[in-house]
PDB file of N, CA and C in Angstrom:
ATOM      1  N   UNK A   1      86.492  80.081  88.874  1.00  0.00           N
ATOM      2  CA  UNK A   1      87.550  80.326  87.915  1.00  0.00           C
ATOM      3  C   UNK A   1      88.368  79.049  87.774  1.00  0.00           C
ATOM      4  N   UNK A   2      88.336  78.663  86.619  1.00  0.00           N
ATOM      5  CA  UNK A   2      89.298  77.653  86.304  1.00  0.00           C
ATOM      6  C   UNK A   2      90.816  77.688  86.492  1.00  0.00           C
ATOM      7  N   UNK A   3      91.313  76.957  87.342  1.00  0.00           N
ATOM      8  CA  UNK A   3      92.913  76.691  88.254  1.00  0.00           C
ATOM      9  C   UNK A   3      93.518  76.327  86.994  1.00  0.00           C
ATOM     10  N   UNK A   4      93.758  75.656  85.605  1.00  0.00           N
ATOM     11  CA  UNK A   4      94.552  74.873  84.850  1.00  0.00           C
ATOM     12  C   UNK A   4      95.438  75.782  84.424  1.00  0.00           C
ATOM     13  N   UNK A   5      94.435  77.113  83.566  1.00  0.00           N
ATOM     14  CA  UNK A   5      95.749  78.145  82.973  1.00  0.00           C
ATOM     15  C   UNK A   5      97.004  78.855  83.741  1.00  0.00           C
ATOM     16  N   UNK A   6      96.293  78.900  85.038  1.00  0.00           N
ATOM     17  CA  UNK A   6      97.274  80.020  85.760  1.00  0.00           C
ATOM     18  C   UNK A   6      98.065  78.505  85.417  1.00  0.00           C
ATOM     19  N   UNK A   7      97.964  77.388  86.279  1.00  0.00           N
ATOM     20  CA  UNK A   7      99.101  76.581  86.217  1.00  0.00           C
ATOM     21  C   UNK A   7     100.093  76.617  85.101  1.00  0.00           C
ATOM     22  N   UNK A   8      99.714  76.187  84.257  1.00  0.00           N
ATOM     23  CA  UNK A   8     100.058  75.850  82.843  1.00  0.00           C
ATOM     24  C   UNK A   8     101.070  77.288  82.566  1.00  0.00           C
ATOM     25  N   UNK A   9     100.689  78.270  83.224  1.00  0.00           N
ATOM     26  CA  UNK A   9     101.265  80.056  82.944  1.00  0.00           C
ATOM     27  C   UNK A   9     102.592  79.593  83.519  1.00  0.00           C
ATOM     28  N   UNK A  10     102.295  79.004  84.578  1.00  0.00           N
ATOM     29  CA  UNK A  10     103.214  79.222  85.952  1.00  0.00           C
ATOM     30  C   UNK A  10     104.321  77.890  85.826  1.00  0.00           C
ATOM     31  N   UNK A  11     103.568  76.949  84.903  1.00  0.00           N
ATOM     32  CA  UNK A  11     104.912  75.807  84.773  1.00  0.00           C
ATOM     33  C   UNK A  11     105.302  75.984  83.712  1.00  0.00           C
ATOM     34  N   UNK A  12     104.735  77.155  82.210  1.00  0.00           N
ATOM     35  CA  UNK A  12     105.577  77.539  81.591  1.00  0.00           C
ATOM     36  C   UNK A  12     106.592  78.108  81.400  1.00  0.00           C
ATOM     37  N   UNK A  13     106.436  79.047  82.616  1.00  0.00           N
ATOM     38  CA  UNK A  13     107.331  80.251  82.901  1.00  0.00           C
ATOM     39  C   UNK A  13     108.429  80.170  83.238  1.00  0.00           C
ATOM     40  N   UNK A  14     108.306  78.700  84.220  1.00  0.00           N
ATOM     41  CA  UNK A  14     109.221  78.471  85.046  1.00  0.00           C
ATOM     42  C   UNK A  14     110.517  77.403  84.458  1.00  0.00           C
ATOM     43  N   UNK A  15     109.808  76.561  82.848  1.00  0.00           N
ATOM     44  CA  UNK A  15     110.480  76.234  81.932  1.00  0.00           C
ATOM     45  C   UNK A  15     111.762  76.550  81.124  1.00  0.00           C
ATOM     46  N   UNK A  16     110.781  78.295  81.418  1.00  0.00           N
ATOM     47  CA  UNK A  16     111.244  79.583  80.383  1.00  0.00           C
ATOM     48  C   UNK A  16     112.528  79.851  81.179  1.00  0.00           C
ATOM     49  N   UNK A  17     112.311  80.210  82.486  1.00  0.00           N
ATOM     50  CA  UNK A  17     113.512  80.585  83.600  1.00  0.00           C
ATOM     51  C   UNK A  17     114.557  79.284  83.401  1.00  0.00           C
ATOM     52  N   UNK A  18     114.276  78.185  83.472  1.00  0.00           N
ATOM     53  CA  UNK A  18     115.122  77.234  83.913  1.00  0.00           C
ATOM     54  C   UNK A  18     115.871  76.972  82.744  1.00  0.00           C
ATOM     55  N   UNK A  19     115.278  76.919  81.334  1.00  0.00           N
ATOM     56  CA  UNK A  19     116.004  77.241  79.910  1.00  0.00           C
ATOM     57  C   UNK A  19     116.932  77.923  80.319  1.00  0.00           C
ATOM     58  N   UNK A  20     116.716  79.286  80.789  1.00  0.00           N
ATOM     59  CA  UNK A  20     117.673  79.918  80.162  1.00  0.00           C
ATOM     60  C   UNK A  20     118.796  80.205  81.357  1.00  0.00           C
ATOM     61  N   UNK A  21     119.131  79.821  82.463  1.00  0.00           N
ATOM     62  CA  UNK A  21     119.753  79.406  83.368  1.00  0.00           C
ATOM     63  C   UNK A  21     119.353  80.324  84.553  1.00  0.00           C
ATOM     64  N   UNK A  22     117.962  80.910  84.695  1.00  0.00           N
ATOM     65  CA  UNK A  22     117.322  81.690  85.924  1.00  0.00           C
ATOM     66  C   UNK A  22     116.868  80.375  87.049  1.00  0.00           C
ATOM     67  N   UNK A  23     116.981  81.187  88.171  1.00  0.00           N
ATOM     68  CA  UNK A  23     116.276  80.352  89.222  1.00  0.00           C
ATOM     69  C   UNK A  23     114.678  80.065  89.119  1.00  0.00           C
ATOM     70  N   UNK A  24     114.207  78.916  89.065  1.00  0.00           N
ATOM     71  CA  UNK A  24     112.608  78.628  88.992  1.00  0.00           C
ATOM     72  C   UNK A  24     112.359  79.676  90.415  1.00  0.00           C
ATOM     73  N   UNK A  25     110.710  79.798  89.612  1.00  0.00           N
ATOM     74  CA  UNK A  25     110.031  80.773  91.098  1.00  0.00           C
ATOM     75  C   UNK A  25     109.239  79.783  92.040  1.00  0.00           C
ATOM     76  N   UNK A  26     109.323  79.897  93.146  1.00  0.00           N
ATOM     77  CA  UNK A  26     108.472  78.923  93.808  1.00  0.00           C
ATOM     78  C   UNK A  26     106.881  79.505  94.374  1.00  0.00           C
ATOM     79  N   UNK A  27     106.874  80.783  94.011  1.00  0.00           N
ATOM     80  CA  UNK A  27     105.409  81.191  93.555  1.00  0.00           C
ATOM     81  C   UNK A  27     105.297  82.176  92.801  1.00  0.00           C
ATOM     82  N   UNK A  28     104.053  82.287  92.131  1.00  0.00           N
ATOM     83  CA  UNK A  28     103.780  83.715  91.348  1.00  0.00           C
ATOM     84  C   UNK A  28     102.383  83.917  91.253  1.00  0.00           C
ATOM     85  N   UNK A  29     101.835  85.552  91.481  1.00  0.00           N
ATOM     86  CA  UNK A  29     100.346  85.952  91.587  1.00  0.00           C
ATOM     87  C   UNK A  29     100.000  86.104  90.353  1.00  0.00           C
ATOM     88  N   UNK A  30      99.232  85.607  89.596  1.00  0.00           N
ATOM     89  CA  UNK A  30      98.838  85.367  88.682  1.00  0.00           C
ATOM     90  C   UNK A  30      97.840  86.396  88.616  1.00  0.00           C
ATOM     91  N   UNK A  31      97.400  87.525  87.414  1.00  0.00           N
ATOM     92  CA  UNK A  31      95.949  88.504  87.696  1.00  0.00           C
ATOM     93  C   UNK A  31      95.041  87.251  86.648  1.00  0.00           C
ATOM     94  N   UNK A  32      93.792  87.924  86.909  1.00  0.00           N
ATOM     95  CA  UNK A  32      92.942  87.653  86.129  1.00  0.00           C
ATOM     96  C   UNK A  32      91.733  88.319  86.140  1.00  0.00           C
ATOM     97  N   UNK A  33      91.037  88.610  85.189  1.00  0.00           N
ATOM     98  CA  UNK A  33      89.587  89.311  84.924  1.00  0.00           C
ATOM     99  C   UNK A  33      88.354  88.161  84.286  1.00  0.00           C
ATOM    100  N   UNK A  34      87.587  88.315  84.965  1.00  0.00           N
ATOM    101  CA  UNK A  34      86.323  87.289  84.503  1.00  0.00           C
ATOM    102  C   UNK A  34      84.849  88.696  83.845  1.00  0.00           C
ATOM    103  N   UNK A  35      84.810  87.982  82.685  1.00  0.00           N
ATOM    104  CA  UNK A  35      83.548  89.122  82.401  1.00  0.00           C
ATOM    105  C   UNK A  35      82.109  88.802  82.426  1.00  0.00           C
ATOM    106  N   UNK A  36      81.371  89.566  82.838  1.00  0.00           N
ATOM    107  CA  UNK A  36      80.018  89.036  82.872  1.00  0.00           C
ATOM    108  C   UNK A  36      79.276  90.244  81.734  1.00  0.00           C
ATOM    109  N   UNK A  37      79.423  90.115  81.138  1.00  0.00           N
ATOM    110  CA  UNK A  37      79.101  90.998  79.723  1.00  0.00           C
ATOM    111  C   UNK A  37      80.311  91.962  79.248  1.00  0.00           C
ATOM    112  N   UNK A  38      79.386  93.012  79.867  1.00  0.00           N
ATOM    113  CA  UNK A  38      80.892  94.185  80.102  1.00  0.00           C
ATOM    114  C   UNK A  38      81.196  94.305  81.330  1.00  0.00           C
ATOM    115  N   UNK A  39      80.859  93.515  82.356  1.00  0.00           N
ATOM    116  CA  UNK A  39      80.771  93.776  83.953  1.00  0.00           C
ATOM    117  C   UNK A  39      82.173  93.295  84.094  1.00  0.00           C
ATOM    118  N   UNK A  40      83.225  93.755  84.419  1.00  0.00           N
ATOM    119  CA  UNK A  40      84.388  92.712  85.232  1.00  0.00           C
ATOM    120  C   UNK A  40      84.445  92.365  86.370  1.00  0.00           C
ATOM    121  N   UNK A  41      85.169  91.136  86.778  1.00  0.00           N
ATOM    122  CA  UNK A  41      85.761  90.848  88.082  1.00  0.00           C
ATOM    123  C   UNK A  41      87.029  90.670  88.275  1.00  0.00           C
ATOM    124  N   UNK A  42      87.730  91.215  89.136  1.00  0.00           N
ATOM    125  CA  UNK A  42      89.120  91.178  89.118  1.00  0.00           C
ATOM    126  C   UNK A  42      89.869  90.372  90.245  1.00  0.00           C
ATOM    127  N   UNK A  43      90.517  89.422  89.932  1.00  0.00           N
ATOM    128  CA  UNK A  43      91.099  87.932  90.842  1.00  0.00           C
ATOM    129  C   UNK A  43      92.573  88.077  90.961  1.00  0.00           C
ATOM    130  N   UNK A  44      93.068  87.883  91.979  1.00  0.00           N
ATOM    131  CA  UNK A  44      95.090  87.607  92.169  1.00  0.00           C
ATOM    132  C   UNK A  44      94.890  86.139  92.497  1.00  0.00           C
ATOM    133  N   UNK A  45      95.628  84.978  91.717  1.00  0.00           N
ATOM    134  CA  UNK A  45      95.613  83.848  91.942  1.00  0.00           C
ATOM    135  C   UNK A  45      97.047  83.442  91.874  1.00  0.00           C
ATOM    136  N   UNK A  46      97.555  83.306  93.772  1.00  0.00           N
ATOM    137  CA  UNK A  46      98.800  82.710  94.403  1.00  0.00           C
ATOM    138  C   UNK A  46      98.725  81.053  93.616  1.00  0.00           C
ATOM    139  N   UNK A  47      99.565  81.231  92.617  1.00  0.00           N
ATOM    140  CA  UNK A  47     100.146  79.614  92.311  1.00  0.00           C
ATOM    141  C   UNK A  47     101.644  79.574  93.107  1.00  0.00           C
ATOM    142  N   UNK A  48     101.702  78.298  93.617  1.00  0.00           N
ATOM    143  CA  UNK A  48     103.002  77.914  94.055  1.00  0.00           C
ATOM    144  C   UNK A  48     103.344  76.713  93.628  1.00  0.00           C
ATOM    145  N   UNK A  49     104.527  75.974  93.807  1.00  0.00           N
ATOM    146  CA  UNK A  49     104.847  74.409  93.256  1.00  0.00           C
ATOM    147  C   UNK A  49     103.947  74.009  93.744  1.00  0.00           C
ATOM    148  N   UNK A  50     103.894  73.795  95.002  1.00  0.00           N
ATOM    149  CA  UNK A  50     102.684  72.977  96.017  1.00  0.00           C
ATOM    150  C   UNK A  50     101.625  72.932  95.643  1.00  0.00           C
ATOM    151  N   UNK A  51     100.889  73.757  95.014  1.00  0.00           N
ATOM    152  CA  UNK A  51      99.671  73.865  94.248  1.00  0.00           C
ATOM    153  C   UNK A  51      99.511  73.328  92.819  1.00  0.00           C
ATOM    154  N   UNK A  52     100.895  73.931  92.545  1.00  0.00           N
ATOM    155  CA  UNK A  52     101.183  73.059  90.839  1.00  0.00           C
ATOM    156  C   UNK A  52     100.988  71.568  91.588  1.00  0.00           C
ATOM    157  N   UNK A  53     101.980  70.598  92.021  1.00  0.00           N
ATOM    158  CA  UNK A  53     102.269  69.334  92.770  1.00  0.00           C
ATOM    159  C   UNK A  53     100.375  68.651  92.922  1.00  0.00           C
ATOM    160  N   UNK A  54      99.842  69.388  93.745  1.00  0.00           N
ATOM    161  CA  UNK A  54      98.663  69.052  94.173  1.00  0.00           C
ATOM    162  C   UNK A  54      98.284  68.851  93.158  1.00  0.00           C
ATOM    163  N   UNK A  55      97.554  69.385  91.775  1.00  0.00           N
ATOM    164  CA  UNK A  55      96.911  69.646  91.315  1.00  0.00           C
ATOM    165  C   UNK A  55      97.256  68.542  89.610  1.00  0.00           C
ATOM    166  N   UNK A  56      98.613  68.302  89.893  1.00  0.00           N
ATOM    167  CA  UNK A  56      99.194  67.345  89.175  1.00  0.00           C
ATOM    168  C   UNK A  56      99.192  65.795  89.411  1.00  0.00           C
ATOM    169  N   UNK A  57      98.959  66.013  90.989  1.00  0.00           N
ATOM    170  CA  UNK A  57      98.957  64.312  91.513  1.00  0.00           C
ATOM    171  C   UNK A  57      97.099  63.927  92.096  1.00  0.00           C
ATOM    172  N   UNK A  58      96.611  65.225  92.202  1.00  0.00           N
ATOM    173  CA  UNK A  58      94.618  64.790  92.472  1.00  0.00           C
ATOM    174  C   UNK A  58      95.135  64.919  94.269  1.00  0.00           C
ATOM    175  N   UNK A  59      95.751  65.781  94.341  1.00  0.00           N
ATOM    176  CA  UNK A  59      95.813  66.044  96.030  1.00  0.00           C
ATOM    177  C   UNK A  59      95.630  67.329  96.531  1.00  0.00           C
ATOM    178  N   UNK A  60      95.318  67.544  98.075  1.00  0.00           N
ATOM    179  CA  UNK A  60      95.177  68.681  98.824  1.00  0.00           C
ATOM    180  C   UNK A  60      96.654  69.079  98.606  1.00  0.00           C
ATOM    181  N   UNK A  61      97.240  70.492  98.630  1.00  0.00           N
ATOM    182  CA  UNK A  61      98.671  70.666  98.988  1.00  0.00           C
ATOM    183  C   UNK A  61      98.229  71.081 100.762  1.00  0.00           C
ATOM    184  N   UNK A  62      99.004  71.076 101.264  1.00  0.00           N
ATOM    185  CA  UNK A  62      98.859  71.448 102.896  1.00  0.00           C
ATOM    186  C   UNK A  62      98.674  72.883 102.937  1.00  0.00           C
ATOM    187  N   UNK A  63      99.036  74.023 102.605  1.00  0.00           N
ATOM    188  CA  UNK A  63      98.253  75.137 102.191  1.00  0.00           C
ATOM    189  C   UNK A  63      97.396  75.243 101.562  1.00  0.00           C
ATOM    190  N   UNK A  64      96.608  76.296 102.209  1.00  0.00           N
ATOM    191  CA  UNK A  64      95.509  77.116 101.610  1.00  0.00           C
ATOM    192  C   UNK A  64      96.251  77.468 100.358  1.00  0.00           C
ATOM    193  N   UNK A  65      95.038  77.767  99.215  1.00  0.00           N
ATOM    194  CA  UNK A  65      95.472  78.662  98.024  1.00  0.00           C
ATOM    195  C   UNK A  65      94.404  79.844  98.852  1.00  0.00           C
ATOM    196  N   UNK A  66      94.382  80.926  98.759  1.00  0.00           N
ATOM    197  CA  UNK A  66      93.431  82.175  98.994  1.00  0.00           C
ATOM    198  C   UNK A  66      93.460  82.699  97.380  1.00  0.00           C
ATOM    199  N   UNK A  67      92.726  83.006  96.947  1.00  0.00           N
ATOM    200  CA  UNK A  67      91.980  83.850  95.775  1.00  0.00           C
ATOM    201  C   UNK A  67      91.557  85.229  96.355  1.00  0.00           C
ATOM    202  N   UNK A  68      92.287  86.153  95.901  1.00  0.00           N
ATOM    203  CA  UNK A  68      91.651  87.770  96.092  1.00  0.00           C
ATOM    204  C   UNK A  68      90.854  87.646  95.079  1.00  0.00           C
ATOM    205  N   UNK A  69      89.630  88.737  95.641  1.00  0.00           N
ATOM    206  CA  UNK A  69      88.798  88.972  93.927  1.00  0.00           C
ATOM    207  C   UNK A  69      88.058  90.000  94.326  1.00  0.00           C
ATOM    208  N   UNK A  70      87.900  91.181  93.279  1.00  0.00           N
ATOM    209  CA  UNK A  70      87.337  92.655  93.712  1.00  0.00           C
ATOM    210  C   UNK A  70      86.094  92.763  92.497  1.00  0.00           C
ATOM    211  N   UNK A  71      85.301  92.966  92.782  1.00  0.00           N
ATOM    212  CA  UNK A  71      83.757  93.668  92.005  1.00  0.00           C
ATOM    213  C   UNK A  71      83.914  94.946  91.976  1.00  0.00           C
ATOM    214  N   UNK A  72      83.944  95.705  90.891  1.00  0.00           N
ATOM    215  CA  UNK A  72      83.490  97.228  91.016  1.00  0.00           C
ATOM    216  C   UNK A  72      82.248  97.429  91.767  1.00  0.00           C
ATOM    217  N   UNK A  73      82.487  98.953  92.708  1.00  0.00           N
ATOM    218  CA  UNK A  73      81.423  98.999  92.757  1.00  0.00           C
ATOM    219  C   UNK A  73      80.715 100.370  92.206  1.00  0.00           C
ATOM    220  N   UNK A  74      79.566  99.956  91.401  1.00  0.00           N
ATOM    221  CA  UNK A  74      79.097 100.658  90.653  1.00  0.00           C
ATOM    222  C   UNK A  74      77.624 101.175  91.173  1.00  0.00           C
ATOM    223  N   UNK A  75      77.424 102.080  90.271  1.00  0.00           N
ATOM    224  CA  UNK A  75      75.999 103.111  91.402  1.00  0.00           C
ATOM    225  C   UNK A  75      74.563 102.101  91.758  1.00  0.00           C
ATOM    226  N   UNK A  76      74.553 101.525  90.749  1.00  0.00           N
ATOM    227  CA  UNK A  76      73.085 100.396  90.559  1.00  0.00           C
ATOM    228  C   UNK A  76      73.801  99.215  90.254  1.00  0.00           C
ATOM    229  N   UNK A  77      74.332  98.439  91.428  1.00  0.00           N
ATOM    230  CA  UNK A  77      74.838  96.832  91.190  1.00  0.00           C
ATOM    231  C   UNK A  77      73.289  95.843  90.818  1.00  0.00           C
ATOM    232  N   UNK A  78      72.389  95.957  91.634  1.00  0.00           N
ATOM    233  CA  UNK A  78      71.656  95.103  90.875  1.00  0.00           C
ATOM    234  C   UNK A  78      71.131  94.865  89.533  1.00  0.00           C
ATOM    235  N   UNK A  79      71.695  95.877  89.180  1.00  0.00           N
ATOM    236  CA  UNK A  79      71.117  96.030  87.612  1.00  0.00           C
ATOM    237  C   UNK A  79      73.005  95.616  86.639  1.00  0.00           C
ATOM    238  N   UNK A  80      73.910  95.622  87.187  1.00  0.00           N
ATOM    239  CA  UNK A  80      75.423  95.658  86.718  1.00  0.00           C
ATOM    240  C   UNK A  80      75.225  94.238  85.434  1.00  0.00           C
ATOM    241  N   UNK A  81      74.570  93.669  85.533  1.00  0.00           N
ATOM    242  CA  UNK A  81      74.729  92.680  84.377  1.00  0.00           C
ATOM    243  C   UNK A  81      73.836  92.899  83.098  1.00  0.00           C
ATOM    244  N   UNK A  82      73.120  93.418  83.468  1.00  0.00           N
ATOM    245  CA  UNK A  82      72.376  93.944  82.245  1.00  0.00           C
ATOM    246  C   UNK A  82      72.857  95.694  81.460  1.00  0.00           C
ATOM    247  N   UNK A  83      73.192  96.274  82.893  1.00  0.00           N
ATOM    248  CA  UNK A  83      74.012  97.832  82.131  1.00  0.00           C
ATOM    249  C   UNK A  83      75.592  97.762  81.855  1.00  0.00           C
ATOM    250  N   UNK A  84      76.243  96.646  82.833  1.00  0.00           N
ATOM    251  CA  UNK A  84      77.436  96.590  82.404  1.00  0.00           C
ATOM    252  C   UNK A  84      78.678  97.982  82.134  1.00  0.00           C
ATOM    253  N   UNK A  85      79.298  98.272  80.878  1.00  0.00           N
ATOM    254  CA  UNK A  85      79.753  99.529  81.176  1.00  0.00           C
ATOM    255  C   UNK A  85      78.719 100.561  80.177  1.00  0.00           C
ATOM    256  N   UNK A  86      77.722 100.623  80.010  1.00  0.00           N
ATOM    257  CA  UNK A  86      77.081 101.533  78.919  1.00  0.00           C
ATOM    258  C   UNK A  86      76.958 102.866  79.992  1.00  0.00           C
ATOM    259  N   UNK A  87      76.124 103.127  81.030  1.00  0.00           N
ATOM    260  CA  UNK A  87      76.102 104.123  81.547  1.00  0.00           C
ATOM    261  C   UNK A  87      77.540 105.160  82.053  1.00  0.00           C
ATOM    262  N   UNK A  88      77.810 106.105  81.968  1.00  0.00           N
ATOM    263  CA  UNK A  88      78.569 106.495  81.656  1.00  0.00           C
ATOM    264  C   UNK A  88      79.235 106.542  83.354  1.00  0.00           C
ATOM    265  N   UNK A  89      78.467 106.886  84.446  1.00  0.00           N
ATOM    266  CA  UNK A  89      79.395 106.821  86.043  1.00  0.00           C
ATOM    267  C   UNK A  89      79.296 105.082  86.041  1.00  0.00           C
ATOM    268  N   UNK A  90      79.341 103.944  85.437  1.00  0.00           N
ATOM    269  CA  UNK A  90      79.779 102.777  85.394  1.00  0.00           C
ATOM    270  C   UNK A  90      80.696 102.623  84.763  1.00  0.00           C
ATOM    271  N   UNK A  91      80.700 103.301  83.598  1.00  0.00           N
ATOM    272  CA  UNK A  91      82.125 102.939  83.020  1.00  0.00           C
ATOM    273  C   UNK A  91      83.055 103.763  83.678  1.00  0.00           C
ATOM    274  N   UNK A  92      82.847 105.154  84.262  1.00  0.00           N
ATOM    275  CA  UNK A  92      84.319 105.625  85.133  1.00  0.00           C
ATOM    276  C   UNK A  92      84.540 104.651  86.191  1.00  0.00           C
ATOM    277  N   UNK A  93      83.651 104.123  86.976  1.00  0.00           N
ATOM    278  CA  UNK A  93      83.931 102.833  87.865  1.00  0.00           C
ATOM    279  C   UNK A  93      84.844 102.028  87.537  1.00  0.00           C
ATOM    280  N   UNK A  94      84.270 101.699  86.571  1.00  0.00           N
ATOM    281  CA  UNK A  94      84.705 100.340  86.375  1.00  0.00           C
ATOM    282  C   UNK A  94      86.254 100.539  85.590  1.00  0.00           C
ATOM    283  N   UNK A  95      86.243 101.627  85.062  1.00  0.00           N
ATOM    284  CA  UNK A  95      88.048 102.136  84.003  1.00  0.00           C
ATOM    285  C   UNK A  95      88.999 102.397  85.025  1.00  0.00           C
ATOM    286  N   UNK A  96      88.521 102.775  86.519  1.00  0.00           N
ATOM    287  CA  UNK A  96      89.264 103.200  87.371  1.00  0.00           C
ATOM    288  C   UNK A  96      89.667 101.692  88.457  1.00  0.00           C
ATOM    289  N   UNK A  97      89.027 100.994  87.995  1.00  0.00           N
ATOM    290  CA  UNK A  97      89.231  99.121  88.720  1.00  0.00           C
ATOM    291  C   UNK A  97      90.547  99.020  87.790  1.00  0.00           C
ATOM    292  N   UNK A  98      90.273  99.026  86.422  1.00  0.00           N
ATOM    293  CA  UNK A  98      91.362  98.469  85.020  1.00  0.00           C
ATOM    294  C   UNK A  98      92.627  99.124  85.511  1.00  0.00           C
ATOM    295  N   UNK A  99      92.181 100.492  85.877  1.00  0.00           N
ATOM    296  CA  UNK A  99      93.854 100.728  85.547  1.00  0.00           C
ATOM    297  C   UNK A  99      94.236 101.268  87.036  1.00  0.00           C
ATOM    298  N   UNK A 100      93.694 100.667  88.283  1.00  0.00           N
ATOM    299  CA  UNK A 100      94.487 100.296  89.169  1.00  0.00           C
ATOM    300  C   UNK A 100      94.787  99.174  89.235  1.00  0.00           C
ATOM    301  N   UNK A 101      94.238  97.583  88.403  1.00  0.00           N
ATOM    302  CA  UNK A 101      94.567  96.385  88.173  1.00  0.00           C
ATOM    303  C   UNK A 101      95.847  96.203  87.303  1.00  0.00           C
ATOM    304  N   UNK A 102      96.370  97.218  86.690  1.00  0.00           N
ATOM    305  CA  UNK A 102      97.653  97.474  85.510  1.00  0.00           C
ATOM    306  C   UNK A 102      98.616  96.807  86.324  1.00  0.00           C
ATOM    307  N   UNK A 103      98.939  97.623  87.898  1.00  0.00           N
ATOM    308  CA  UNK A 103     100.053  97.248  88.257  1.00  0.00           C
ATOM    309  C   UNK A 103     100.517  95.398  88.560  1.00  0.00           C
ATOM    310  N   UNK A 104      99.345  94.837  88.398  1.00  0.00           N
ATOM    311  CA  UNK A 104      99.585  93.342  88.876  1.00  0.00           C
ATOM    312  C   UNK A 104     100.337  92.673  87.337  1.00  0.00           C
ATOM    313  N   UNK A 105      99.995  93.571  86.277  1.00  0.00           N
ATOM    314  CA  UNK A 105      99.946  93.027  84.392  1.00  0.00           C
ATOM    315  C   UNK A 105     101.501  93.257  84.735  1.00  0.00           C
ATOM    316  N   UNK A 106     102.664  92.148  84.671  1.00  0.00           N
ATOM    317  CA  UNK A 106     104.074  92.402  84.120  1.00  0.00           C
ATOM    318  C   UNK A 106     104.293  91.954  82.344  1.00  0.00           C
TER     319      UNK A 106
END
């Protein structure tokens, strides 16, 4: 998964806060979904300054970043990229990933 957007999310945001006289955040979990047809994957990506910093100057920050990331799991995974959500106990799988992933969407 490409690191630039969350950044770019996360030093916009923090633009947005500092405009308008809020305290900058010094981290935020960023969600994200990657699709492999209709297949999703679901990611929490911890940006912090330190990571912004790193990633701005071509350096390690001294923390780890950790990436959560969850796969449905669906009845026939080896086959999940080619059936995706068409079968119908894949798509309850996989609708029941979405909208326990809601709560991360502010």
């Amino acid at each position: 998964m490409e690191p630039y957007p969350q950044l770019v999310a996360f030093q916009a945001m923090n633009a947005q806060r500092r405009s308008r006289g809020f305290e900058i955040l010094a981290s935020k979990v960023i969600p994200g979904i990657i699709m492999d047809g209709t297949s999703p994957a679901f990611f929490k990506i911890p940006v912090t300054q330190e990571l912004q910093y790193g990633v701005m100057t071509g350096t390690f920050p001294d923390t780890p970043t950790i990436v959560t990331g969850h796969v449905p799991m669906i009845p026939r995974p080896n086959r999940s990229s080619n059936e995706g959500m068409k079968p119908l106990d894949n798509r309850r799988a996989i609708l029941q990933c979405y909208e326990a992933f809601k709560q991360y969407i502010v």
